[in-house]
PDB file of N, CA and C in Angstrom:
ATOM      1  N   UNK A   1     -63.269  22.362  16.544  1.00  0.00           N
ATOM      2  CA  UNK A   1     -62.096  21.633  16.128  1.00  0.00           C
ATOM      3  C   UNK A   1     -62.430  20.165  15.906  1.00  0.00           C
ATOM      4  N   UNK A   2     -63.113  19.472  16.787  1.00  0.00           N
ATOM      5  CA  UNK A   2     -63.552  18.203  16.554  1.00  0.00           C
ATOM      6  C   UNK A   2     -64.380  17.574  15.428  1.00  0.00           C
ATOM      7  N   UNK A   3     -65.438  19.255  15.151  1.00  0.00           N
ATOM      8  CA  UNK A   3     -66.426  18.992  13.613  1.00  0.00           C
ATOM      9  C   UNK A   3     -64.990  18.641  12.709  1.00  0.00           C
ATOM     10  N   UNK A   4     -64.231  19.591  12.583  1.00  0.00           N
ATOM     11  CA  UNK A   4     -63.070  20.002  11.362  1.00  0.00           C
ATOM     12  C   UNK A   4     -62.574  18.329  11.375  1.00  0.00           C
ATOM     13  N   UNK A   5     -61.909  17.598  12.457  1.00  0.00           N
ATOM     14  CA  UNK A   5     -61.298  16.689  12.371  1.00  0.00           C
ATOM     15  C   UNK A   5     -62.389  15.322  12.178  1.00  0.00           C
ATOM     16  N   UNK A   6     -63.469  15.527  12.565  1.00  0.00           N
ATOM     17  CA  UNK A   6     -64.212  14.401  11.934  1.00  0.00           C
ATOM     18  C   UNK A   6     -64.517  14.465  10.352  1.00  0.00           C
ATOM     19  N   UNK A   7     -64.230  16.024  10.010  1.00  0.00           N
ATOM     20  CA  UNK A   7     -64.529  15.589   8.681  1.00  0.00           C
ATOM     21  C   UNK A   7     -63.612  15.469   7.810  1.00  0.00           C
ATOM     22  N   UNK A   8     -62.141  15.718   8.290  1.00  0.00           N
ATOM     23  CA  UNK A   8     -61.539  15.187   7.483  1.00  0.00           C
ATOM     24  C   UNK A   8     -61.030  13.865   7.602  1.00  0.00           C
ATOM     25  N   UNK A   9     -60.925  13.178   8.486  1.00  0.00           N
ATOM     26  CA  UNK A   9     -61.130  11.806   8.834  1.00  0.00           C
ATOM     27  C   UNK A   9     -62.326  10.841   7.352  1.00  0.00           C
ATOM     28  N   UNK A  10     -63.610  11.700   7.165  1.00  0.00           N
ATOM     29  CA  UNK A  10     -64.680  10.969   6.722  1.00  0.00           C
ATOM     30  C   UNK A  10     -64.053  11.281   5.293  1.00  0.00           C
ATOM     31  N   UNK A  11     -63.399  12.409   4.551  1.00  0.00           N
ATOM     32  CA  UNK A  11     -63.323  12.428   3.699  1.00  0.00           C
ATOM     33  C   UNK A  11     -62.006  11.468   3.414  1.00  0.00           C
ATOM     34  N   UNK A  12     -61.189  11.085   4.135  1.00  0.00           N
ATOM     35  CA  UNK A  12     -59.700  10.535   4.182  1.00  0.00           C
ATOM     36  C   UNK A  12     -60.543   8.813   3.841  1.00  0.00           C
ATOM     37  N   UNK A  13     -61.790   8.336   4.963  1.00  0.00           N
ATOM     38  CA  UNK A  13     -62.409   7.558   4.562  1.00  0.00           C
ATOM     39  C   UNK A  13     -62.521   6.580   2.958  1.00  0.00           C
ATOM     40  N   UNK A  14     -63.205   8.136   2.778  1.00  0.00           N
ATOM     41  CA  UNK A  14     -64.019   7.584   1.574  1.00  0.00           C
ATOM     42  C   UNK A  14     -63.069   8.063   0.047  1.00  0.00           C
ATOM     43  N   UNK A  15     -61.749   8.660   0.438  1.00  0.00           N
ATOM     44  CA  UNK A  15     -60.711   8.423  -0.486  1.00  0.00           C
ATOM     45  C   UNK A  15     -60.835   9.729  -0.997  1.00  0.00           C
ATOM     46  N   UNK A  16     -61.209  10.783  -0.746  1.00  0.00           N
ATOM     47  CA  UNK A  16     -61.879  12.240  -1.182  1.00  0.00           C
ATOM     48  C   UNK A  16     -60.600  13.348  -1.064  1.00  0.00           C
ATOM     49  N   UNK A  17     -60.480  14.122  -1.683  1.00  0.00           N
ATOM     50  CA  UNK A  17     -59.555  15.245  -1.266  1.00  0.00           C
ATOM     51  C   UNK A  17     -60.273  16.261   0.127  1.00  0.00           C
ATOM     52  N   UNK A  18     -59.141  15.804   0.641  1.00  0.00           N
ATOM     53  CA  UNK A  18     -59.285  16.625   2.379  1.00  0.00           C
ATOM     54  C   UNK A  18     -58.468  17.719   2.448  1.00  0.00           C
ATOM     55  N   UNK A  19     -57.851  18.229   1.593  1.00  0.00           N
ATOM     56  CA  UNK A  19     -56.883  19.481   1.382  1.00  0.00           C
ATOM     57  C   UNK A  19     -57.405  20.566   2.157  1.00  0.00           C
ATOM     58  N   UNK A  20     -58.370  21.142   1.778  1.00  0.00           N
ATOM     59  CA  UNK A  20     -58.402  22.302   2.566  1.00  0.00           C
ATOM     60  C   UNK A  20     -59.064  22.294   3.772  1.00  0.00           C
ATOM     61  N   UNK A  21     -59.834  21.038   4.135  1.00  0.00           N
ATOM     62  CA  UNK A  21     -60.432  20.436   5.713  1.00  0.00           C
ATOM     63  C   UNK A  21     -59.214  20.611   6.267  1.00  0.00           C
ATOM     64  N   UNK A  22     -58.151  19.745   5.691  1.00  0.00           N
ATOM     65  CA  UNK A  22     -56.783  19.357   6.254  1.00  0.00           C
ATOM     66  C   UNK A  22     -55.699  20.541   6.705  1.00  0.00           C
ATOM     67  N   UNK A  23     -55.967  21.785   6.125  1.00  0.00           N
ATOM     68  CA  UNK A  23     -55.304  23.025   6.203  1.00  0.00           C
ATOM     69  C   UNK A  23     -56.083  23.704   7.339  1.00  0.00           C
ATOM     70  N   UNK A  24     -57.415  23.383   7.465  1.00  0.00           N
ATOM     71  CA  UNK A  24     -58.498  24.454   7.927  1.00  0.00           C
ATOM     72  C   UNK A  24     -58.053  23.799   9.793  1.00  0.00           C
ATOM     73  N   UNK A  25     -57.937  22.744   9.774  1.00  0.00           N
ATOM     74  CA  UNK A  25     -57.514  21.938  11.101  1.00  0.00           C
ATOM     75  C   UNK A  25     -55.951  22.449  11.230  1.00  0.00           C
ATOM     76  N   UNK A  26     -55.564  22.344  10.297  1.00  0.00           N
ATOM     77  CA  UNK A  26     -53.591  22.520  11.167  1.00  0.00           C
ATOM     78  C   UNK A  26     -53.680  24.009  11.754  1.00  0.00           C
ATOM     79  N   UNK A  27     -54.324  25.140  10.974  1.00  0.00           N
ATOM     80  CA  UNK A  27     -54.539  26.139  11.200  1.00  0.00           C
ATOM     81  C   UNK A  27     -55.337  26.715  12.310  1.00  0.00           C
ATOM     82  N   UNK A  28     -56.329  25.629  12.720  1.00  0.00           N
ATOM     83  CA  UNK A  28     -56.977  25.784  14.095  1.00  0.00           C
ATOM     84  C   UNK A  28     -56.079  25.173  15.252  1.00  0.00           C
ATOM     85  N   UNK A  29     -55.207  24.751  14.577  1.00  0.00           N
ATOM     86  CA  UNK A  29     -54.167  23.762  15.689  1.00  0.00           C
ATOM     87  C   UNK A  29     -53.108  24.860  16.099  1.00  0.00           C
ATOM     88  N   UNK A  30     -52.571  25.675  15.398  1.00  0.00           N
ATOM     89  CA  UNK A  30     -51.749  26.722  15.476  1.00  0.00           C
ATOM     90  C   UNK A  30     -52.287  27.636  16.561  1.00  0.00           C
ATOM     91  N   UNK A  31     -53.167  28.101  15.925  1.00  0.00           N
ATOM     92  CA  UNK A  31     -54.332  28.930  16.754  1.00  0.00           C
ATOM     93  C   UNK A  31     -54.271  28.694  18.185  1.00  0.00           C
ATOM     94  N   UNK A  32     -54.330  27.215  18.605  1.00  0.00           N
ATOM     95  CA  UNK A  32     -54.565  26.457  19.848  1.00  0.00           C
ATOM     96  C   UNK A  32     -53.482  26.842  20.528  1.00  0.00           C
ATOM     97  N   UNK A  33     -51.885  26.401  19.735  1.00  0.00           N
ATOM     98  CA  UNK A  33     -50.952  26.844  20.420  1.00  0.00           C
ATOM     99  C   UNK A  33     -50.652  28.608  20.896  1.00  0.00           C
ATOM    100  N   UNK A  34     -51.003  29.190  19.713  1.00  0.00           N
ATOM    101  CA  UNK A  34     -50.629  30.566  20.145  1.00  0.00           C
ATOM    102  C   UNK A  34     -51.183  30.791  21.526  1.00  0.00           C
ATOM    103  N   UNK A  35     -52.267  30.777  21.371  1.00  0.00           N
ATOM    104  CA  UNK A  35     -53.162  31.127  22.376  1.00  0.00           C
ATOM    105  C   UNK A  35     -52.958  30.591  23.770  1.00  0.00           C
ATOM    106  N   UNK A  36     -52.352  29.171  24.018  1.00  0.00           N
ATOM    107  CA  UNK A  36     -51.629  28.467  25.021  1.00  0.00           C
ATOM    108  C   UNK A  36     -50.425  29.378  25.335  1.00  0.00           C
ATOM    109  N   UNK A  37     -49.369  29.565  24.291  1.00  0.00           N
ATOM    110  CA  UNK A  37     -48.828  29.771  24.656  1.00  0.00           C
ATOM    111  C   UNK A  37     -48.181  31.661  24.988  1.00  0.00           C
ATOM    112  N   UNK A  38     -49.544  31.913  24.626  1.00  0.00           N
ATOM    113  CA  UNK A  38     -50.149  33.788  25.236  1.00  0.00           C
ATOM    114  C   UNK A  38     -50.476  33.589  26.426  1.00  0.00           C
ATOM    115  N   UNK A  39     -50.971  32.604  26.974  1.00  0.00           N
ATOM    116  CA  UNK A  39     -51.732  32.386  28.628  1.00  0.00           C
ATOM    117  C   UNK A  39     -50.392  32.060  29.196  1.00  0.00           C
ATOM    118  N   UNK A  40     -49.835  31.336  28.981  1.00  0.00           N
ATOM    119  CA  UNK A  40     -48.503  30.735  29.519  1.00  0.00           C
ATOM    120  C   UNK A  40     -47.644  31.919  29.785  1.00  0.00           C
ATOM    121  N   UNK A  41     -47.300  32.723  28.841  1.00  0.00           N
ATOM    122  CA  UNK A  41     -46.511  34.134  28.604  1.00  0.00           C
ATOM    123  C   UNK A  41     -47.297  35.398  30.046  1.00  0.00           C
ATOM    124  N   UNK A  42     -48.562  35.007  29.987  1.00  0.00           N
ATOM    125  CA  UNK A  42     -49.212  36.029  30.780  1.00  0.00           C
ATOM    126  C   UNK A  42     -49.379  35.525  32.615  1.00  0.00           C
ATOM    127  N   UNK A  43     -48.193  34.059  32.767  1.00  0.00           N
ATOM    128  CA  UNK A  43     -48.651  33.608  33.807  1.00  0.00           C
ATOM    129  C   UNK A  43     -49.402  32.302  34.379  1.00  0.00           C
ATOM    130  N   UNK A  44     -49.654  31.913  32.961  1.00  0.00           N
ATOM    131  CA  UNK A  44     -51.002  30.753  33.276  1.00  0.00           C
ATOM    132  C   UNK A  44     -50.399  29.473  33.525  1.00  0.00           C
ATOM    133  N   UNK A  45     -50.464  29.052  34.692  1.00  0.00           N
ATOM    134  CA  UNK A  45     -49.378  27.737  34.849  1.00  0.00           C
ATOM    135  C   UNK A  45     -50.253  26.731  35.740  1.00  0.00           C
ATOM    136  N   UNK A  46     -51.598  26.773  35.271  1.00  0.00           N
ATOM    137  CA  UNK A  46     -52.371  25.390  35.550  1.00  0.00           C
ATOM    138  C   UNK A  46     -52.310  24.554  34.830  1.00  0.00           C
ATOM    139  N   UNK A  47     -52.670  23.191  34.937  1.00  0.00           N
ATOM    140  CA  UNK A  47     -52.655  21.990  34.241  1.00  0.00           C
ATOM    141  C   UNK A  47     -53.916  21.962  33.177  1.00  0.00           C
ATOM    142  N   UNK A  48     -53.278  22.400  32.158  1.00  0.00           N
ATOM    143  CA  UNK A  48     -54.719  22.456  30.970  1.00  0.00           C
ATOM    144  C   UNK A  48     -55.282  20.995  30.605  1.00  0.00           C
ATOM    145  N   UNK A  49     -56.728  20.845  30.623  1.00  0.00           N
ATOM    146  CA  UNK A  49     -57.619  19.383  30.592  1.00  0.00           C
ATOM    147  C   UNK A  49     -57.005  19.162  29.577  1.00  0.00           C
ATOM    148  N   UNK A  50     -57.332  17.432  29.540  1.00  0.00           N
ATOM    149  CA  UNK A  50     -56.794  16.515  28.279  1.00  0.00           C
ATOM    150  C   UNK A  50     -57.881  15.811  27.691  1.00  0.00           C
ATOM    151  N   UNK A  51     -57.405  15.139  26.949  1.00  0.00           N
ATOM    152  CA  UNK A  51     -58.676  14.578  26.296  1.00  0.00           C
ATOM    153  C   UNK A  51     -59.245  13.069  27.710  1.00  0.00           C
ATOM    154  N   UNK A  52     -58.132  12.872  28.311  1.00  0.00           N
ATOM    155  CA  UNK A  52     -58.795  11.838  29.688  1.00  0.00           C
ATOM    156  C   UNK A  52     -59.652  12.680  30.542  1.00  0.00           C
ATOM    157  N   UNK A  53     -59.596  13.576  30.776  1.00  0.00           N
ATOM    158  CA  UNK A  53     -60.453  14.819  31.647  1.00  0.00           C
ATOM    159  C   UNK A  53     -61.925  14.866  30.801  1.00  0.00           C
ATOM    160  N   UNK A  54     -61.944  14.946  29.589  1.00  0.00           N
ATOM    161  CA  UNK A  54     -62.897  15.135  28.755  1.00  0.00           C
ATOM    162  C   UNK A  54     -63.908  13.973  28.722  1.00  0.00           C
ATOM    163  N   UNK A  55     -63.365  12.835  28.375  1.00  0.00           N
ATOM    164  CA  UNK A  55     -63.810  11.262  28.754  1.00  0.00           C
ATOM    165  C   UNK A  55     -64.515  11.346  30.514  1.00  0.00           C
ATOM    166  N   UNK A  56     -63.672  11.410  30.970  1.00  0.00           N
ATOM    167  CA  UNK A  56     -64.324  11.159  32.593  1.00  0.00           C
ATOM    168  C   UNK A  56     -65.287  12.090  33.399  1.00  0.00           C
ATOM    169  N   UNK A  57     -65.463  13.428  32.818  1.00  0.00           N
ATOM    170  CA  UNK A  57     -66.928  14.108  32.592  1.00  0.00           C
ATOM    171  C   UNK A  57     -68.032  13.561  32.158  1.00  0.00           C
ATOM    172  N   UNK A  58     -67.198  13.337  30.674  1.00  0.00           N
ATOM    173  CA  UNK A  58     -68.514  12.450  29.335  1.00  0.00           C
ATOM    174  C   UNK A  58     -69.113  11.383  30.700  1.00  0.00           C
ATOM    175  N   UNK A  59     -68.306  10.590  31.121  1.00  0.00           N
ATOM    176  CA  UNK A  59     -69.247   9.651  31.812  1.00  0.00           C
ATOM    177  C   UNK A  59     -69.786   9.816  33.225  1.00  0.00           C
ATOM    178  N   UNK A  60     -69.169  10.942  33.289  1.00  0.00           N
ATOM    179  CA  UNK A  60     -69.357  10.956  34.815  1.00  0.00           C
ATOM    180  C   UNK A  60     -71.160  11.609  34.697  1.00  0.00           C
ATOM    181  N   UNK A  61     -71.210  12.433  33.825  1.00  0.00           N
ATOM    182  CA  UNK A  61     -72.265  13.082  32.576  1.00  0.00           C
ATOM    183  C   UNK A  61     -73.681  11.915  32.974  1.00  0.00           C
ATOM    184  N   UNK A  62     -73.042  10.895  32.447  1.00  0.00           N
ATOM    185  CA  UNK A  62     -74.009  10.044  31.716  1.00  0.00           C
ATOM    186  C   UNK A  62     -74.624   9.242  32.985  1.00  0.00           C
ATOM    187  N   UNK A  63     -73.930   9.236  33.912  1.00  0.00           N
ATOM    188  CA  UNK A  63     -74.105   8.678  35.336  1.00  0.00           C
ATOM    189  C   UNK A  63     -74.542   9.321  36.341  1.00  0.00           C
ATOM    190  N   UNK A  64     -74.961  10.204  35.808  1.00  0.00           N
ATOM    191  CA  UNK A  64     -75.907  11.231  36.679  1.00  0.00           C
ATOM    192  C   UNK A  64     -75.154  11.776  37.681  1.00  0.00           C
ATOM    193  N   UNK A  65     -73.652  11.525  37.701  1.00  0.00           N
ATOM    194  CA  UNK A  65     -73.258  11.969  39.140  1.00  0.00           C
ATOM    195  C   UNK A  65     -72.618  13.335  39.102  1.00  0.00           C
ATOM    196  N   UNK A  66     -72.785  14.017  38.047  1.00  0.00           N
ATOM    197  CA  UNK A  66     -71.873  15.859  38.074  1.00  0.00           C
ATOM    198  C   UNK A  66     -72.792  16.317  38.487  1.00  0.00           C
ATOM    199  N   UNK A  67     -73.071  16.834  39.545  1.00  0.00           N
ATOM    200  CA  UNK A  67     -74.147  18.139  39.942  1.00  0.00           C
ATOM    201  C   UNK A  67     -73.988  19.417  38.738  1.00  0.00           C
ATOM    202  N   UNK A  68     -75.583  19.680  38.516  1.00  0.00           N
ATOM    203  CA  UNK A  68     -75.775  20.616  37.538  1.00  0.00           C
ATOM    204  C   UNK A  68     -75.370  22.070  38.311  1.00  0.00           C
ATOM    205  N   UNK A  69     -75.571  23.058  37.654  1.00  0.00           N
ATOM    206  CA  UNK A  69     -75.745  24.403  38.394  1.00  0.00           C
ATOM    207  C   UNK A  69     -76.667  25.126  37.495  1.00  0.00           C
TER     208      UNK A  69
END
């Protein structure tokens, strides 16, 4: 999802038609929800990570301090 949205970002950039990047992302975005909201339907009532959860790995990552397994 992140390739999809960087590239339509680069094409939005450089003034390019992003049409079907731009479809190919809303459509993975849909996707995201169904699927949330199939886990949700089946019970699933943990706190799903955010993009701040994602960040504070990334560095926690870079700082040597996540024990590997």
């Amino acid at each position: 999802m992140a390739d999809v949205e960087a590239r339509v970002r680069d094409l939005v950039d450089r003034d390019r038609d992003c049409t079907e990047r731009a479809r190919a992302q809303m459509d993975l975005r849909r996707k995201i929800n169904l699927l949330i909201s199939e886990w949700k339907a089946a019970g699933g009532g943990e706190v799903l990570p955010d993009i701040r959860d994602r960040v504070r790995l990334r560095s926690l990552r870079s700082e040597g301090r996540l024990a590997r397994r």
